[in-house]
Protein backbone atom coordinates (compact mmCIF):
# COMPACT_ATOMS: atom_id res chain seq x y z
CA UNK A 1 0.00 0.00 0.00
CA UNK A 2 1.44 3.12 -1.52
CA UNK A 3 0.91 6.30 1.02
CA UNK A 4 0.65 9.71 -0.75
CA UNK A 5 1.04 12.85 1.74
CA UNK A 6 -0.52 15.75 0.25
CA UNK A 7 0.26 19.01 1.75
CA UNK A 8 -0.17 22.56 0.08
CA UNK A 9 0.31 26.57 1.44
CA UNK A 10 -2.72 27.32 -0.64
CA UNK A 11 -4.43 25.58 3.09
CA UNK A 12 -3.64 26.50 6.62
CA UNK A 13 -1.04 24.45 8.04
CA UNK A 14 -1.87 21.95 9.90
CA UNK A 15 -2.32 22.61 13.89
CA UNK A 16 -1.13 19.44 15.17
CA UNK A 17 0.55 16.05 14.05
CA UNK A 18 -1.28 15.38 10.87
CA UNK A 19 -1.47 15.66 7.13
CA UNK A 20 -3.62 18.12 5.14
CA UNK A 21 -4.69 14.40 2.92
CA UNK A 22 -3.46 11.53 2.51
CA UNK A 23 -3.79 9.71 -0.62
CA UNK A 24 -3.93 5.65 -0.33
CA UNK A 25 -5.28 3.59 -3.57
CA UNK A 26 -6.84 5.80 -5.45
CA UNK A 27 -8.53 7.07 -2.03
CA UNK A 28 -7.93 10.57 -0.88
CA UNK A 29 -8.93 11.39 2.89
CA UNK A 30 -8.74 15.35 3.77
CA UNK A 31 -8.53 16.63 7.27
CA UNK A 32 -11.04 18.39 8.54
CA UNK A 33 -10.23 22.15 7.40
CA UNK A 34 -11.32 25.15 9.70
CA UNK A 35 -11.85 28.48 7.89
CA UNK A 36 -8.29 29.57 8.63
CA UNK A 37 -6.54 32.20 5.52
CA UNK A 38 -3.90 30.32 4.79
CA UNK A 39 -1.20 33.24 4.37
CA UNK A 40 -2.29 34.48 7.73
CA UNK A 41 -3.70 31.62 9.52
CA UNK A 42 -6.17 33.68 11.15
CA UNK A 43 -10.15 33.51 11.41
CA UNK A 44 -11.82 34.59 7.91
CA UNK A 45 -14.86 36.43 9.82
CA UNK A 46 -17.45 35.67 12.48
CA UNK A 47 -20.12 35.11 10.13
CA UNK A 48 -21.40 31.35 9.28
CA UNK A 49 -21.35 32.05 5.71
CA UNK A 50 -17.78 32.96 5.29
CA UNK A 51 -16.53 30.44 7.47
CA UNK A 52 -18.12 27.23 5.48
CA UNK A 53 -16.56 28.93 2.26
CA UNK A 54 -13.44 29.81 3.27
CA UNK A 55 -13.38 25.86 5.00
CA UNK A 56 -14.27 24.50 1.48
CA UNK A 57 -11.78 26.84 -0.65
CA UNK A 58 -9.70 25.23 1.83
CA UNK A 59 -10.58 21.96 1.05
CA UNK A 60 -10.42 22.86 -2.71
CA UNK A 61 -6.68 23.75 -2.80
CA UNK A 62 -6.04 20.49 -0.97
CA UNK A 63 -8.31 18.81 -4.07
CA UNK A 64 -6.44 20.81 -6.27
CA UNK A 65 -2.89 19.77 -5.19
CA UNK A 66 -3.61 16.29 -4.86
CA UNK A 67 -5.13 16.10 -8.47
CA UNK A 68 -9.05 15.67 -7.92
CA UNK A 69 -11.61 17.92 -7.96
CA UNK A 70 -15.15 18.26 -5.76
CA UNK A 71 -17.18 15.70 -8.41
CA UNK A 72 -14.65 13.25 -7.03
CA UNK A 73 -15.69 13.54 -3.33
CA UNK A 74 -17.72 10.18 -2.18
CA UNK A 75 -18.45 11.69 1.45
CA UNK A 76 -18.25 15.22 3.72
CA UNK A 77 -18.17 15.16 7.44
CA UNK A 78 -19.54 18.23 8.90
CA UNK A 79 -19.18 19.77 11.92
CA UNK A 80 -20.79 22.82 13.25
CA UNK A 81 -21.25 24.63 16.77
CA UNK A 82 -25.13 25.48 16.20
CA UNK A 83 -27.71 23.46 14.23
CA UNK A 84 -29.41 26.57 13.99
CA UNK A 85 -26.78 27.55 11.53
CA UNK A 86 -27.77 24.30 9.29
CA UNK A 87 -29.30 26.33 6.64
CA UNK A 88 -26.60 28.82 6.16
CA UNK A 89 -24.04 25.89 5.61
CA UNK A 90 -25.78 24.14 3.14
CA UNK A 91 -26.58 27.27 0.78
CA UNK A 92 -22.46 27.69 0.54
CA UNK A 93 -21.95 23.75 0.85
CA UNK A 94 -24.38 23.45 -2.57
CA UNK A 95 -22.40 25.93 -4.32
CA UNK A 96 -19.50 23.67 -3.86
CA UNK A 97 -21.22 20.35 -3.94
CA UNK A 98 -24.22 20.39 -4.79
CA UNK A 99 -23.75 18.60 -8.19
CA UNK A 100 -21.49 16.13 -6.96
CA UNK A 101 -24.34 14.81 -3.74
CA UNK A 102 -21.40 13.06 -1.67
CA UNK A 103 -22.68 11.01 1.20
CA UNK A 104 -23.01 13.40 4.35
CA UNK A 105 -23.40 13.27 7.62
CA UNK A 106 -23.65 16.77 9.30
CA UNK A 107 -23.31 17.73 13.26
CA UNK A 108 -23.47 19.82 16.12
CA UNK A 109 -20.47 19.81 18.39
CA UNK A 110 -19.72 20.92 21.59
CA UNK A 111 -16.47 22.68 20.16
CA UNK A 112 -14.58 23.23 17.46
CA UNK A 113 -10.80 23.91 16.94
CA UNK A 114 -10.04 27.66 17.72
CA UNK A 115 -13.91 28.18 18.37
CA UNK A 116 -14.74 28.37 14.70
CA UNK A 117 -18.19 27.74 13.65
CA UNK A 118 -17.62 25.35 11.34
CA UNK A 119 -15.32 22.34 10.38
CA UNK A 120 -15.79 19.73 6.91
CA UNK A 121 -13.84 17.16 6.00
CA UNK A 122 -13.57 15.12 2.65
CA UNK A 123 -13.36 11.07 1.36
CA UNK A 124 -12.68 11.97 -2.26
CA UNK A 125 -12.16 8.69 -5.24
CA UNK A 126 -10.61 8.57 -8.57
């Protein structure tokens, strides 16, 4: 089994001992991305809305750098700090993947790294 780590400055850096993605048999698995700006790793805003984007431009530049795009995604995980904000996530998330329907599971957590609102991760296939 071949082990691909994918890592890119066009995402924030990781905050602990992990990979941005790993790539294993055709199989890419992306962290869970927070809506860090990469150049600054800081917060994009306060608002719902900018956070799930700038969490799935995130997860696009990992896509990007590991050579697959958001049609290839199989399933999202994602994580938010108030189901009241479920709405406002999935207008941004459609824009993103809405053509592609990946398998989903969405939740509310307790807490998220750095107290963001919002965290996704990816399964993507070739």
């Amino acid at each position: 089994m071949a082990k691909r780590i994918i890592n890119t400055p066009k995402a924030p850096a990781a905050l602990g001992p992990y990979s941005q993605a790993i790539e294993v048999n055709g199989t890419l698995y992306i962290s869970g991305q927070i809506p860090f700006v990469p150049e600054t790793m800081t917060l994009v805003s306060d608002d719902v809305k900018a956070q799930t984007r700038q969490s799935l431009e995130n997860l696009k530049a990992i896509l990007d750098e590991a050579g697959y795009t958001f049609n290839d995604v199989v399933k999202a995980s994602c994580f938010i700090k108030d189901m009241n904000d479920f709405a406002a996530v999935n207008e941004v998330y459609a824009e993103y993947l809405g053509e592609a329907k990946p398998a989903r599971a969405c939740v509310e957590v307790a807490r998220l790294p750095k107290d963001v609102k919002v965290e996704i991760e990816l399964i993507a296939v070739k």
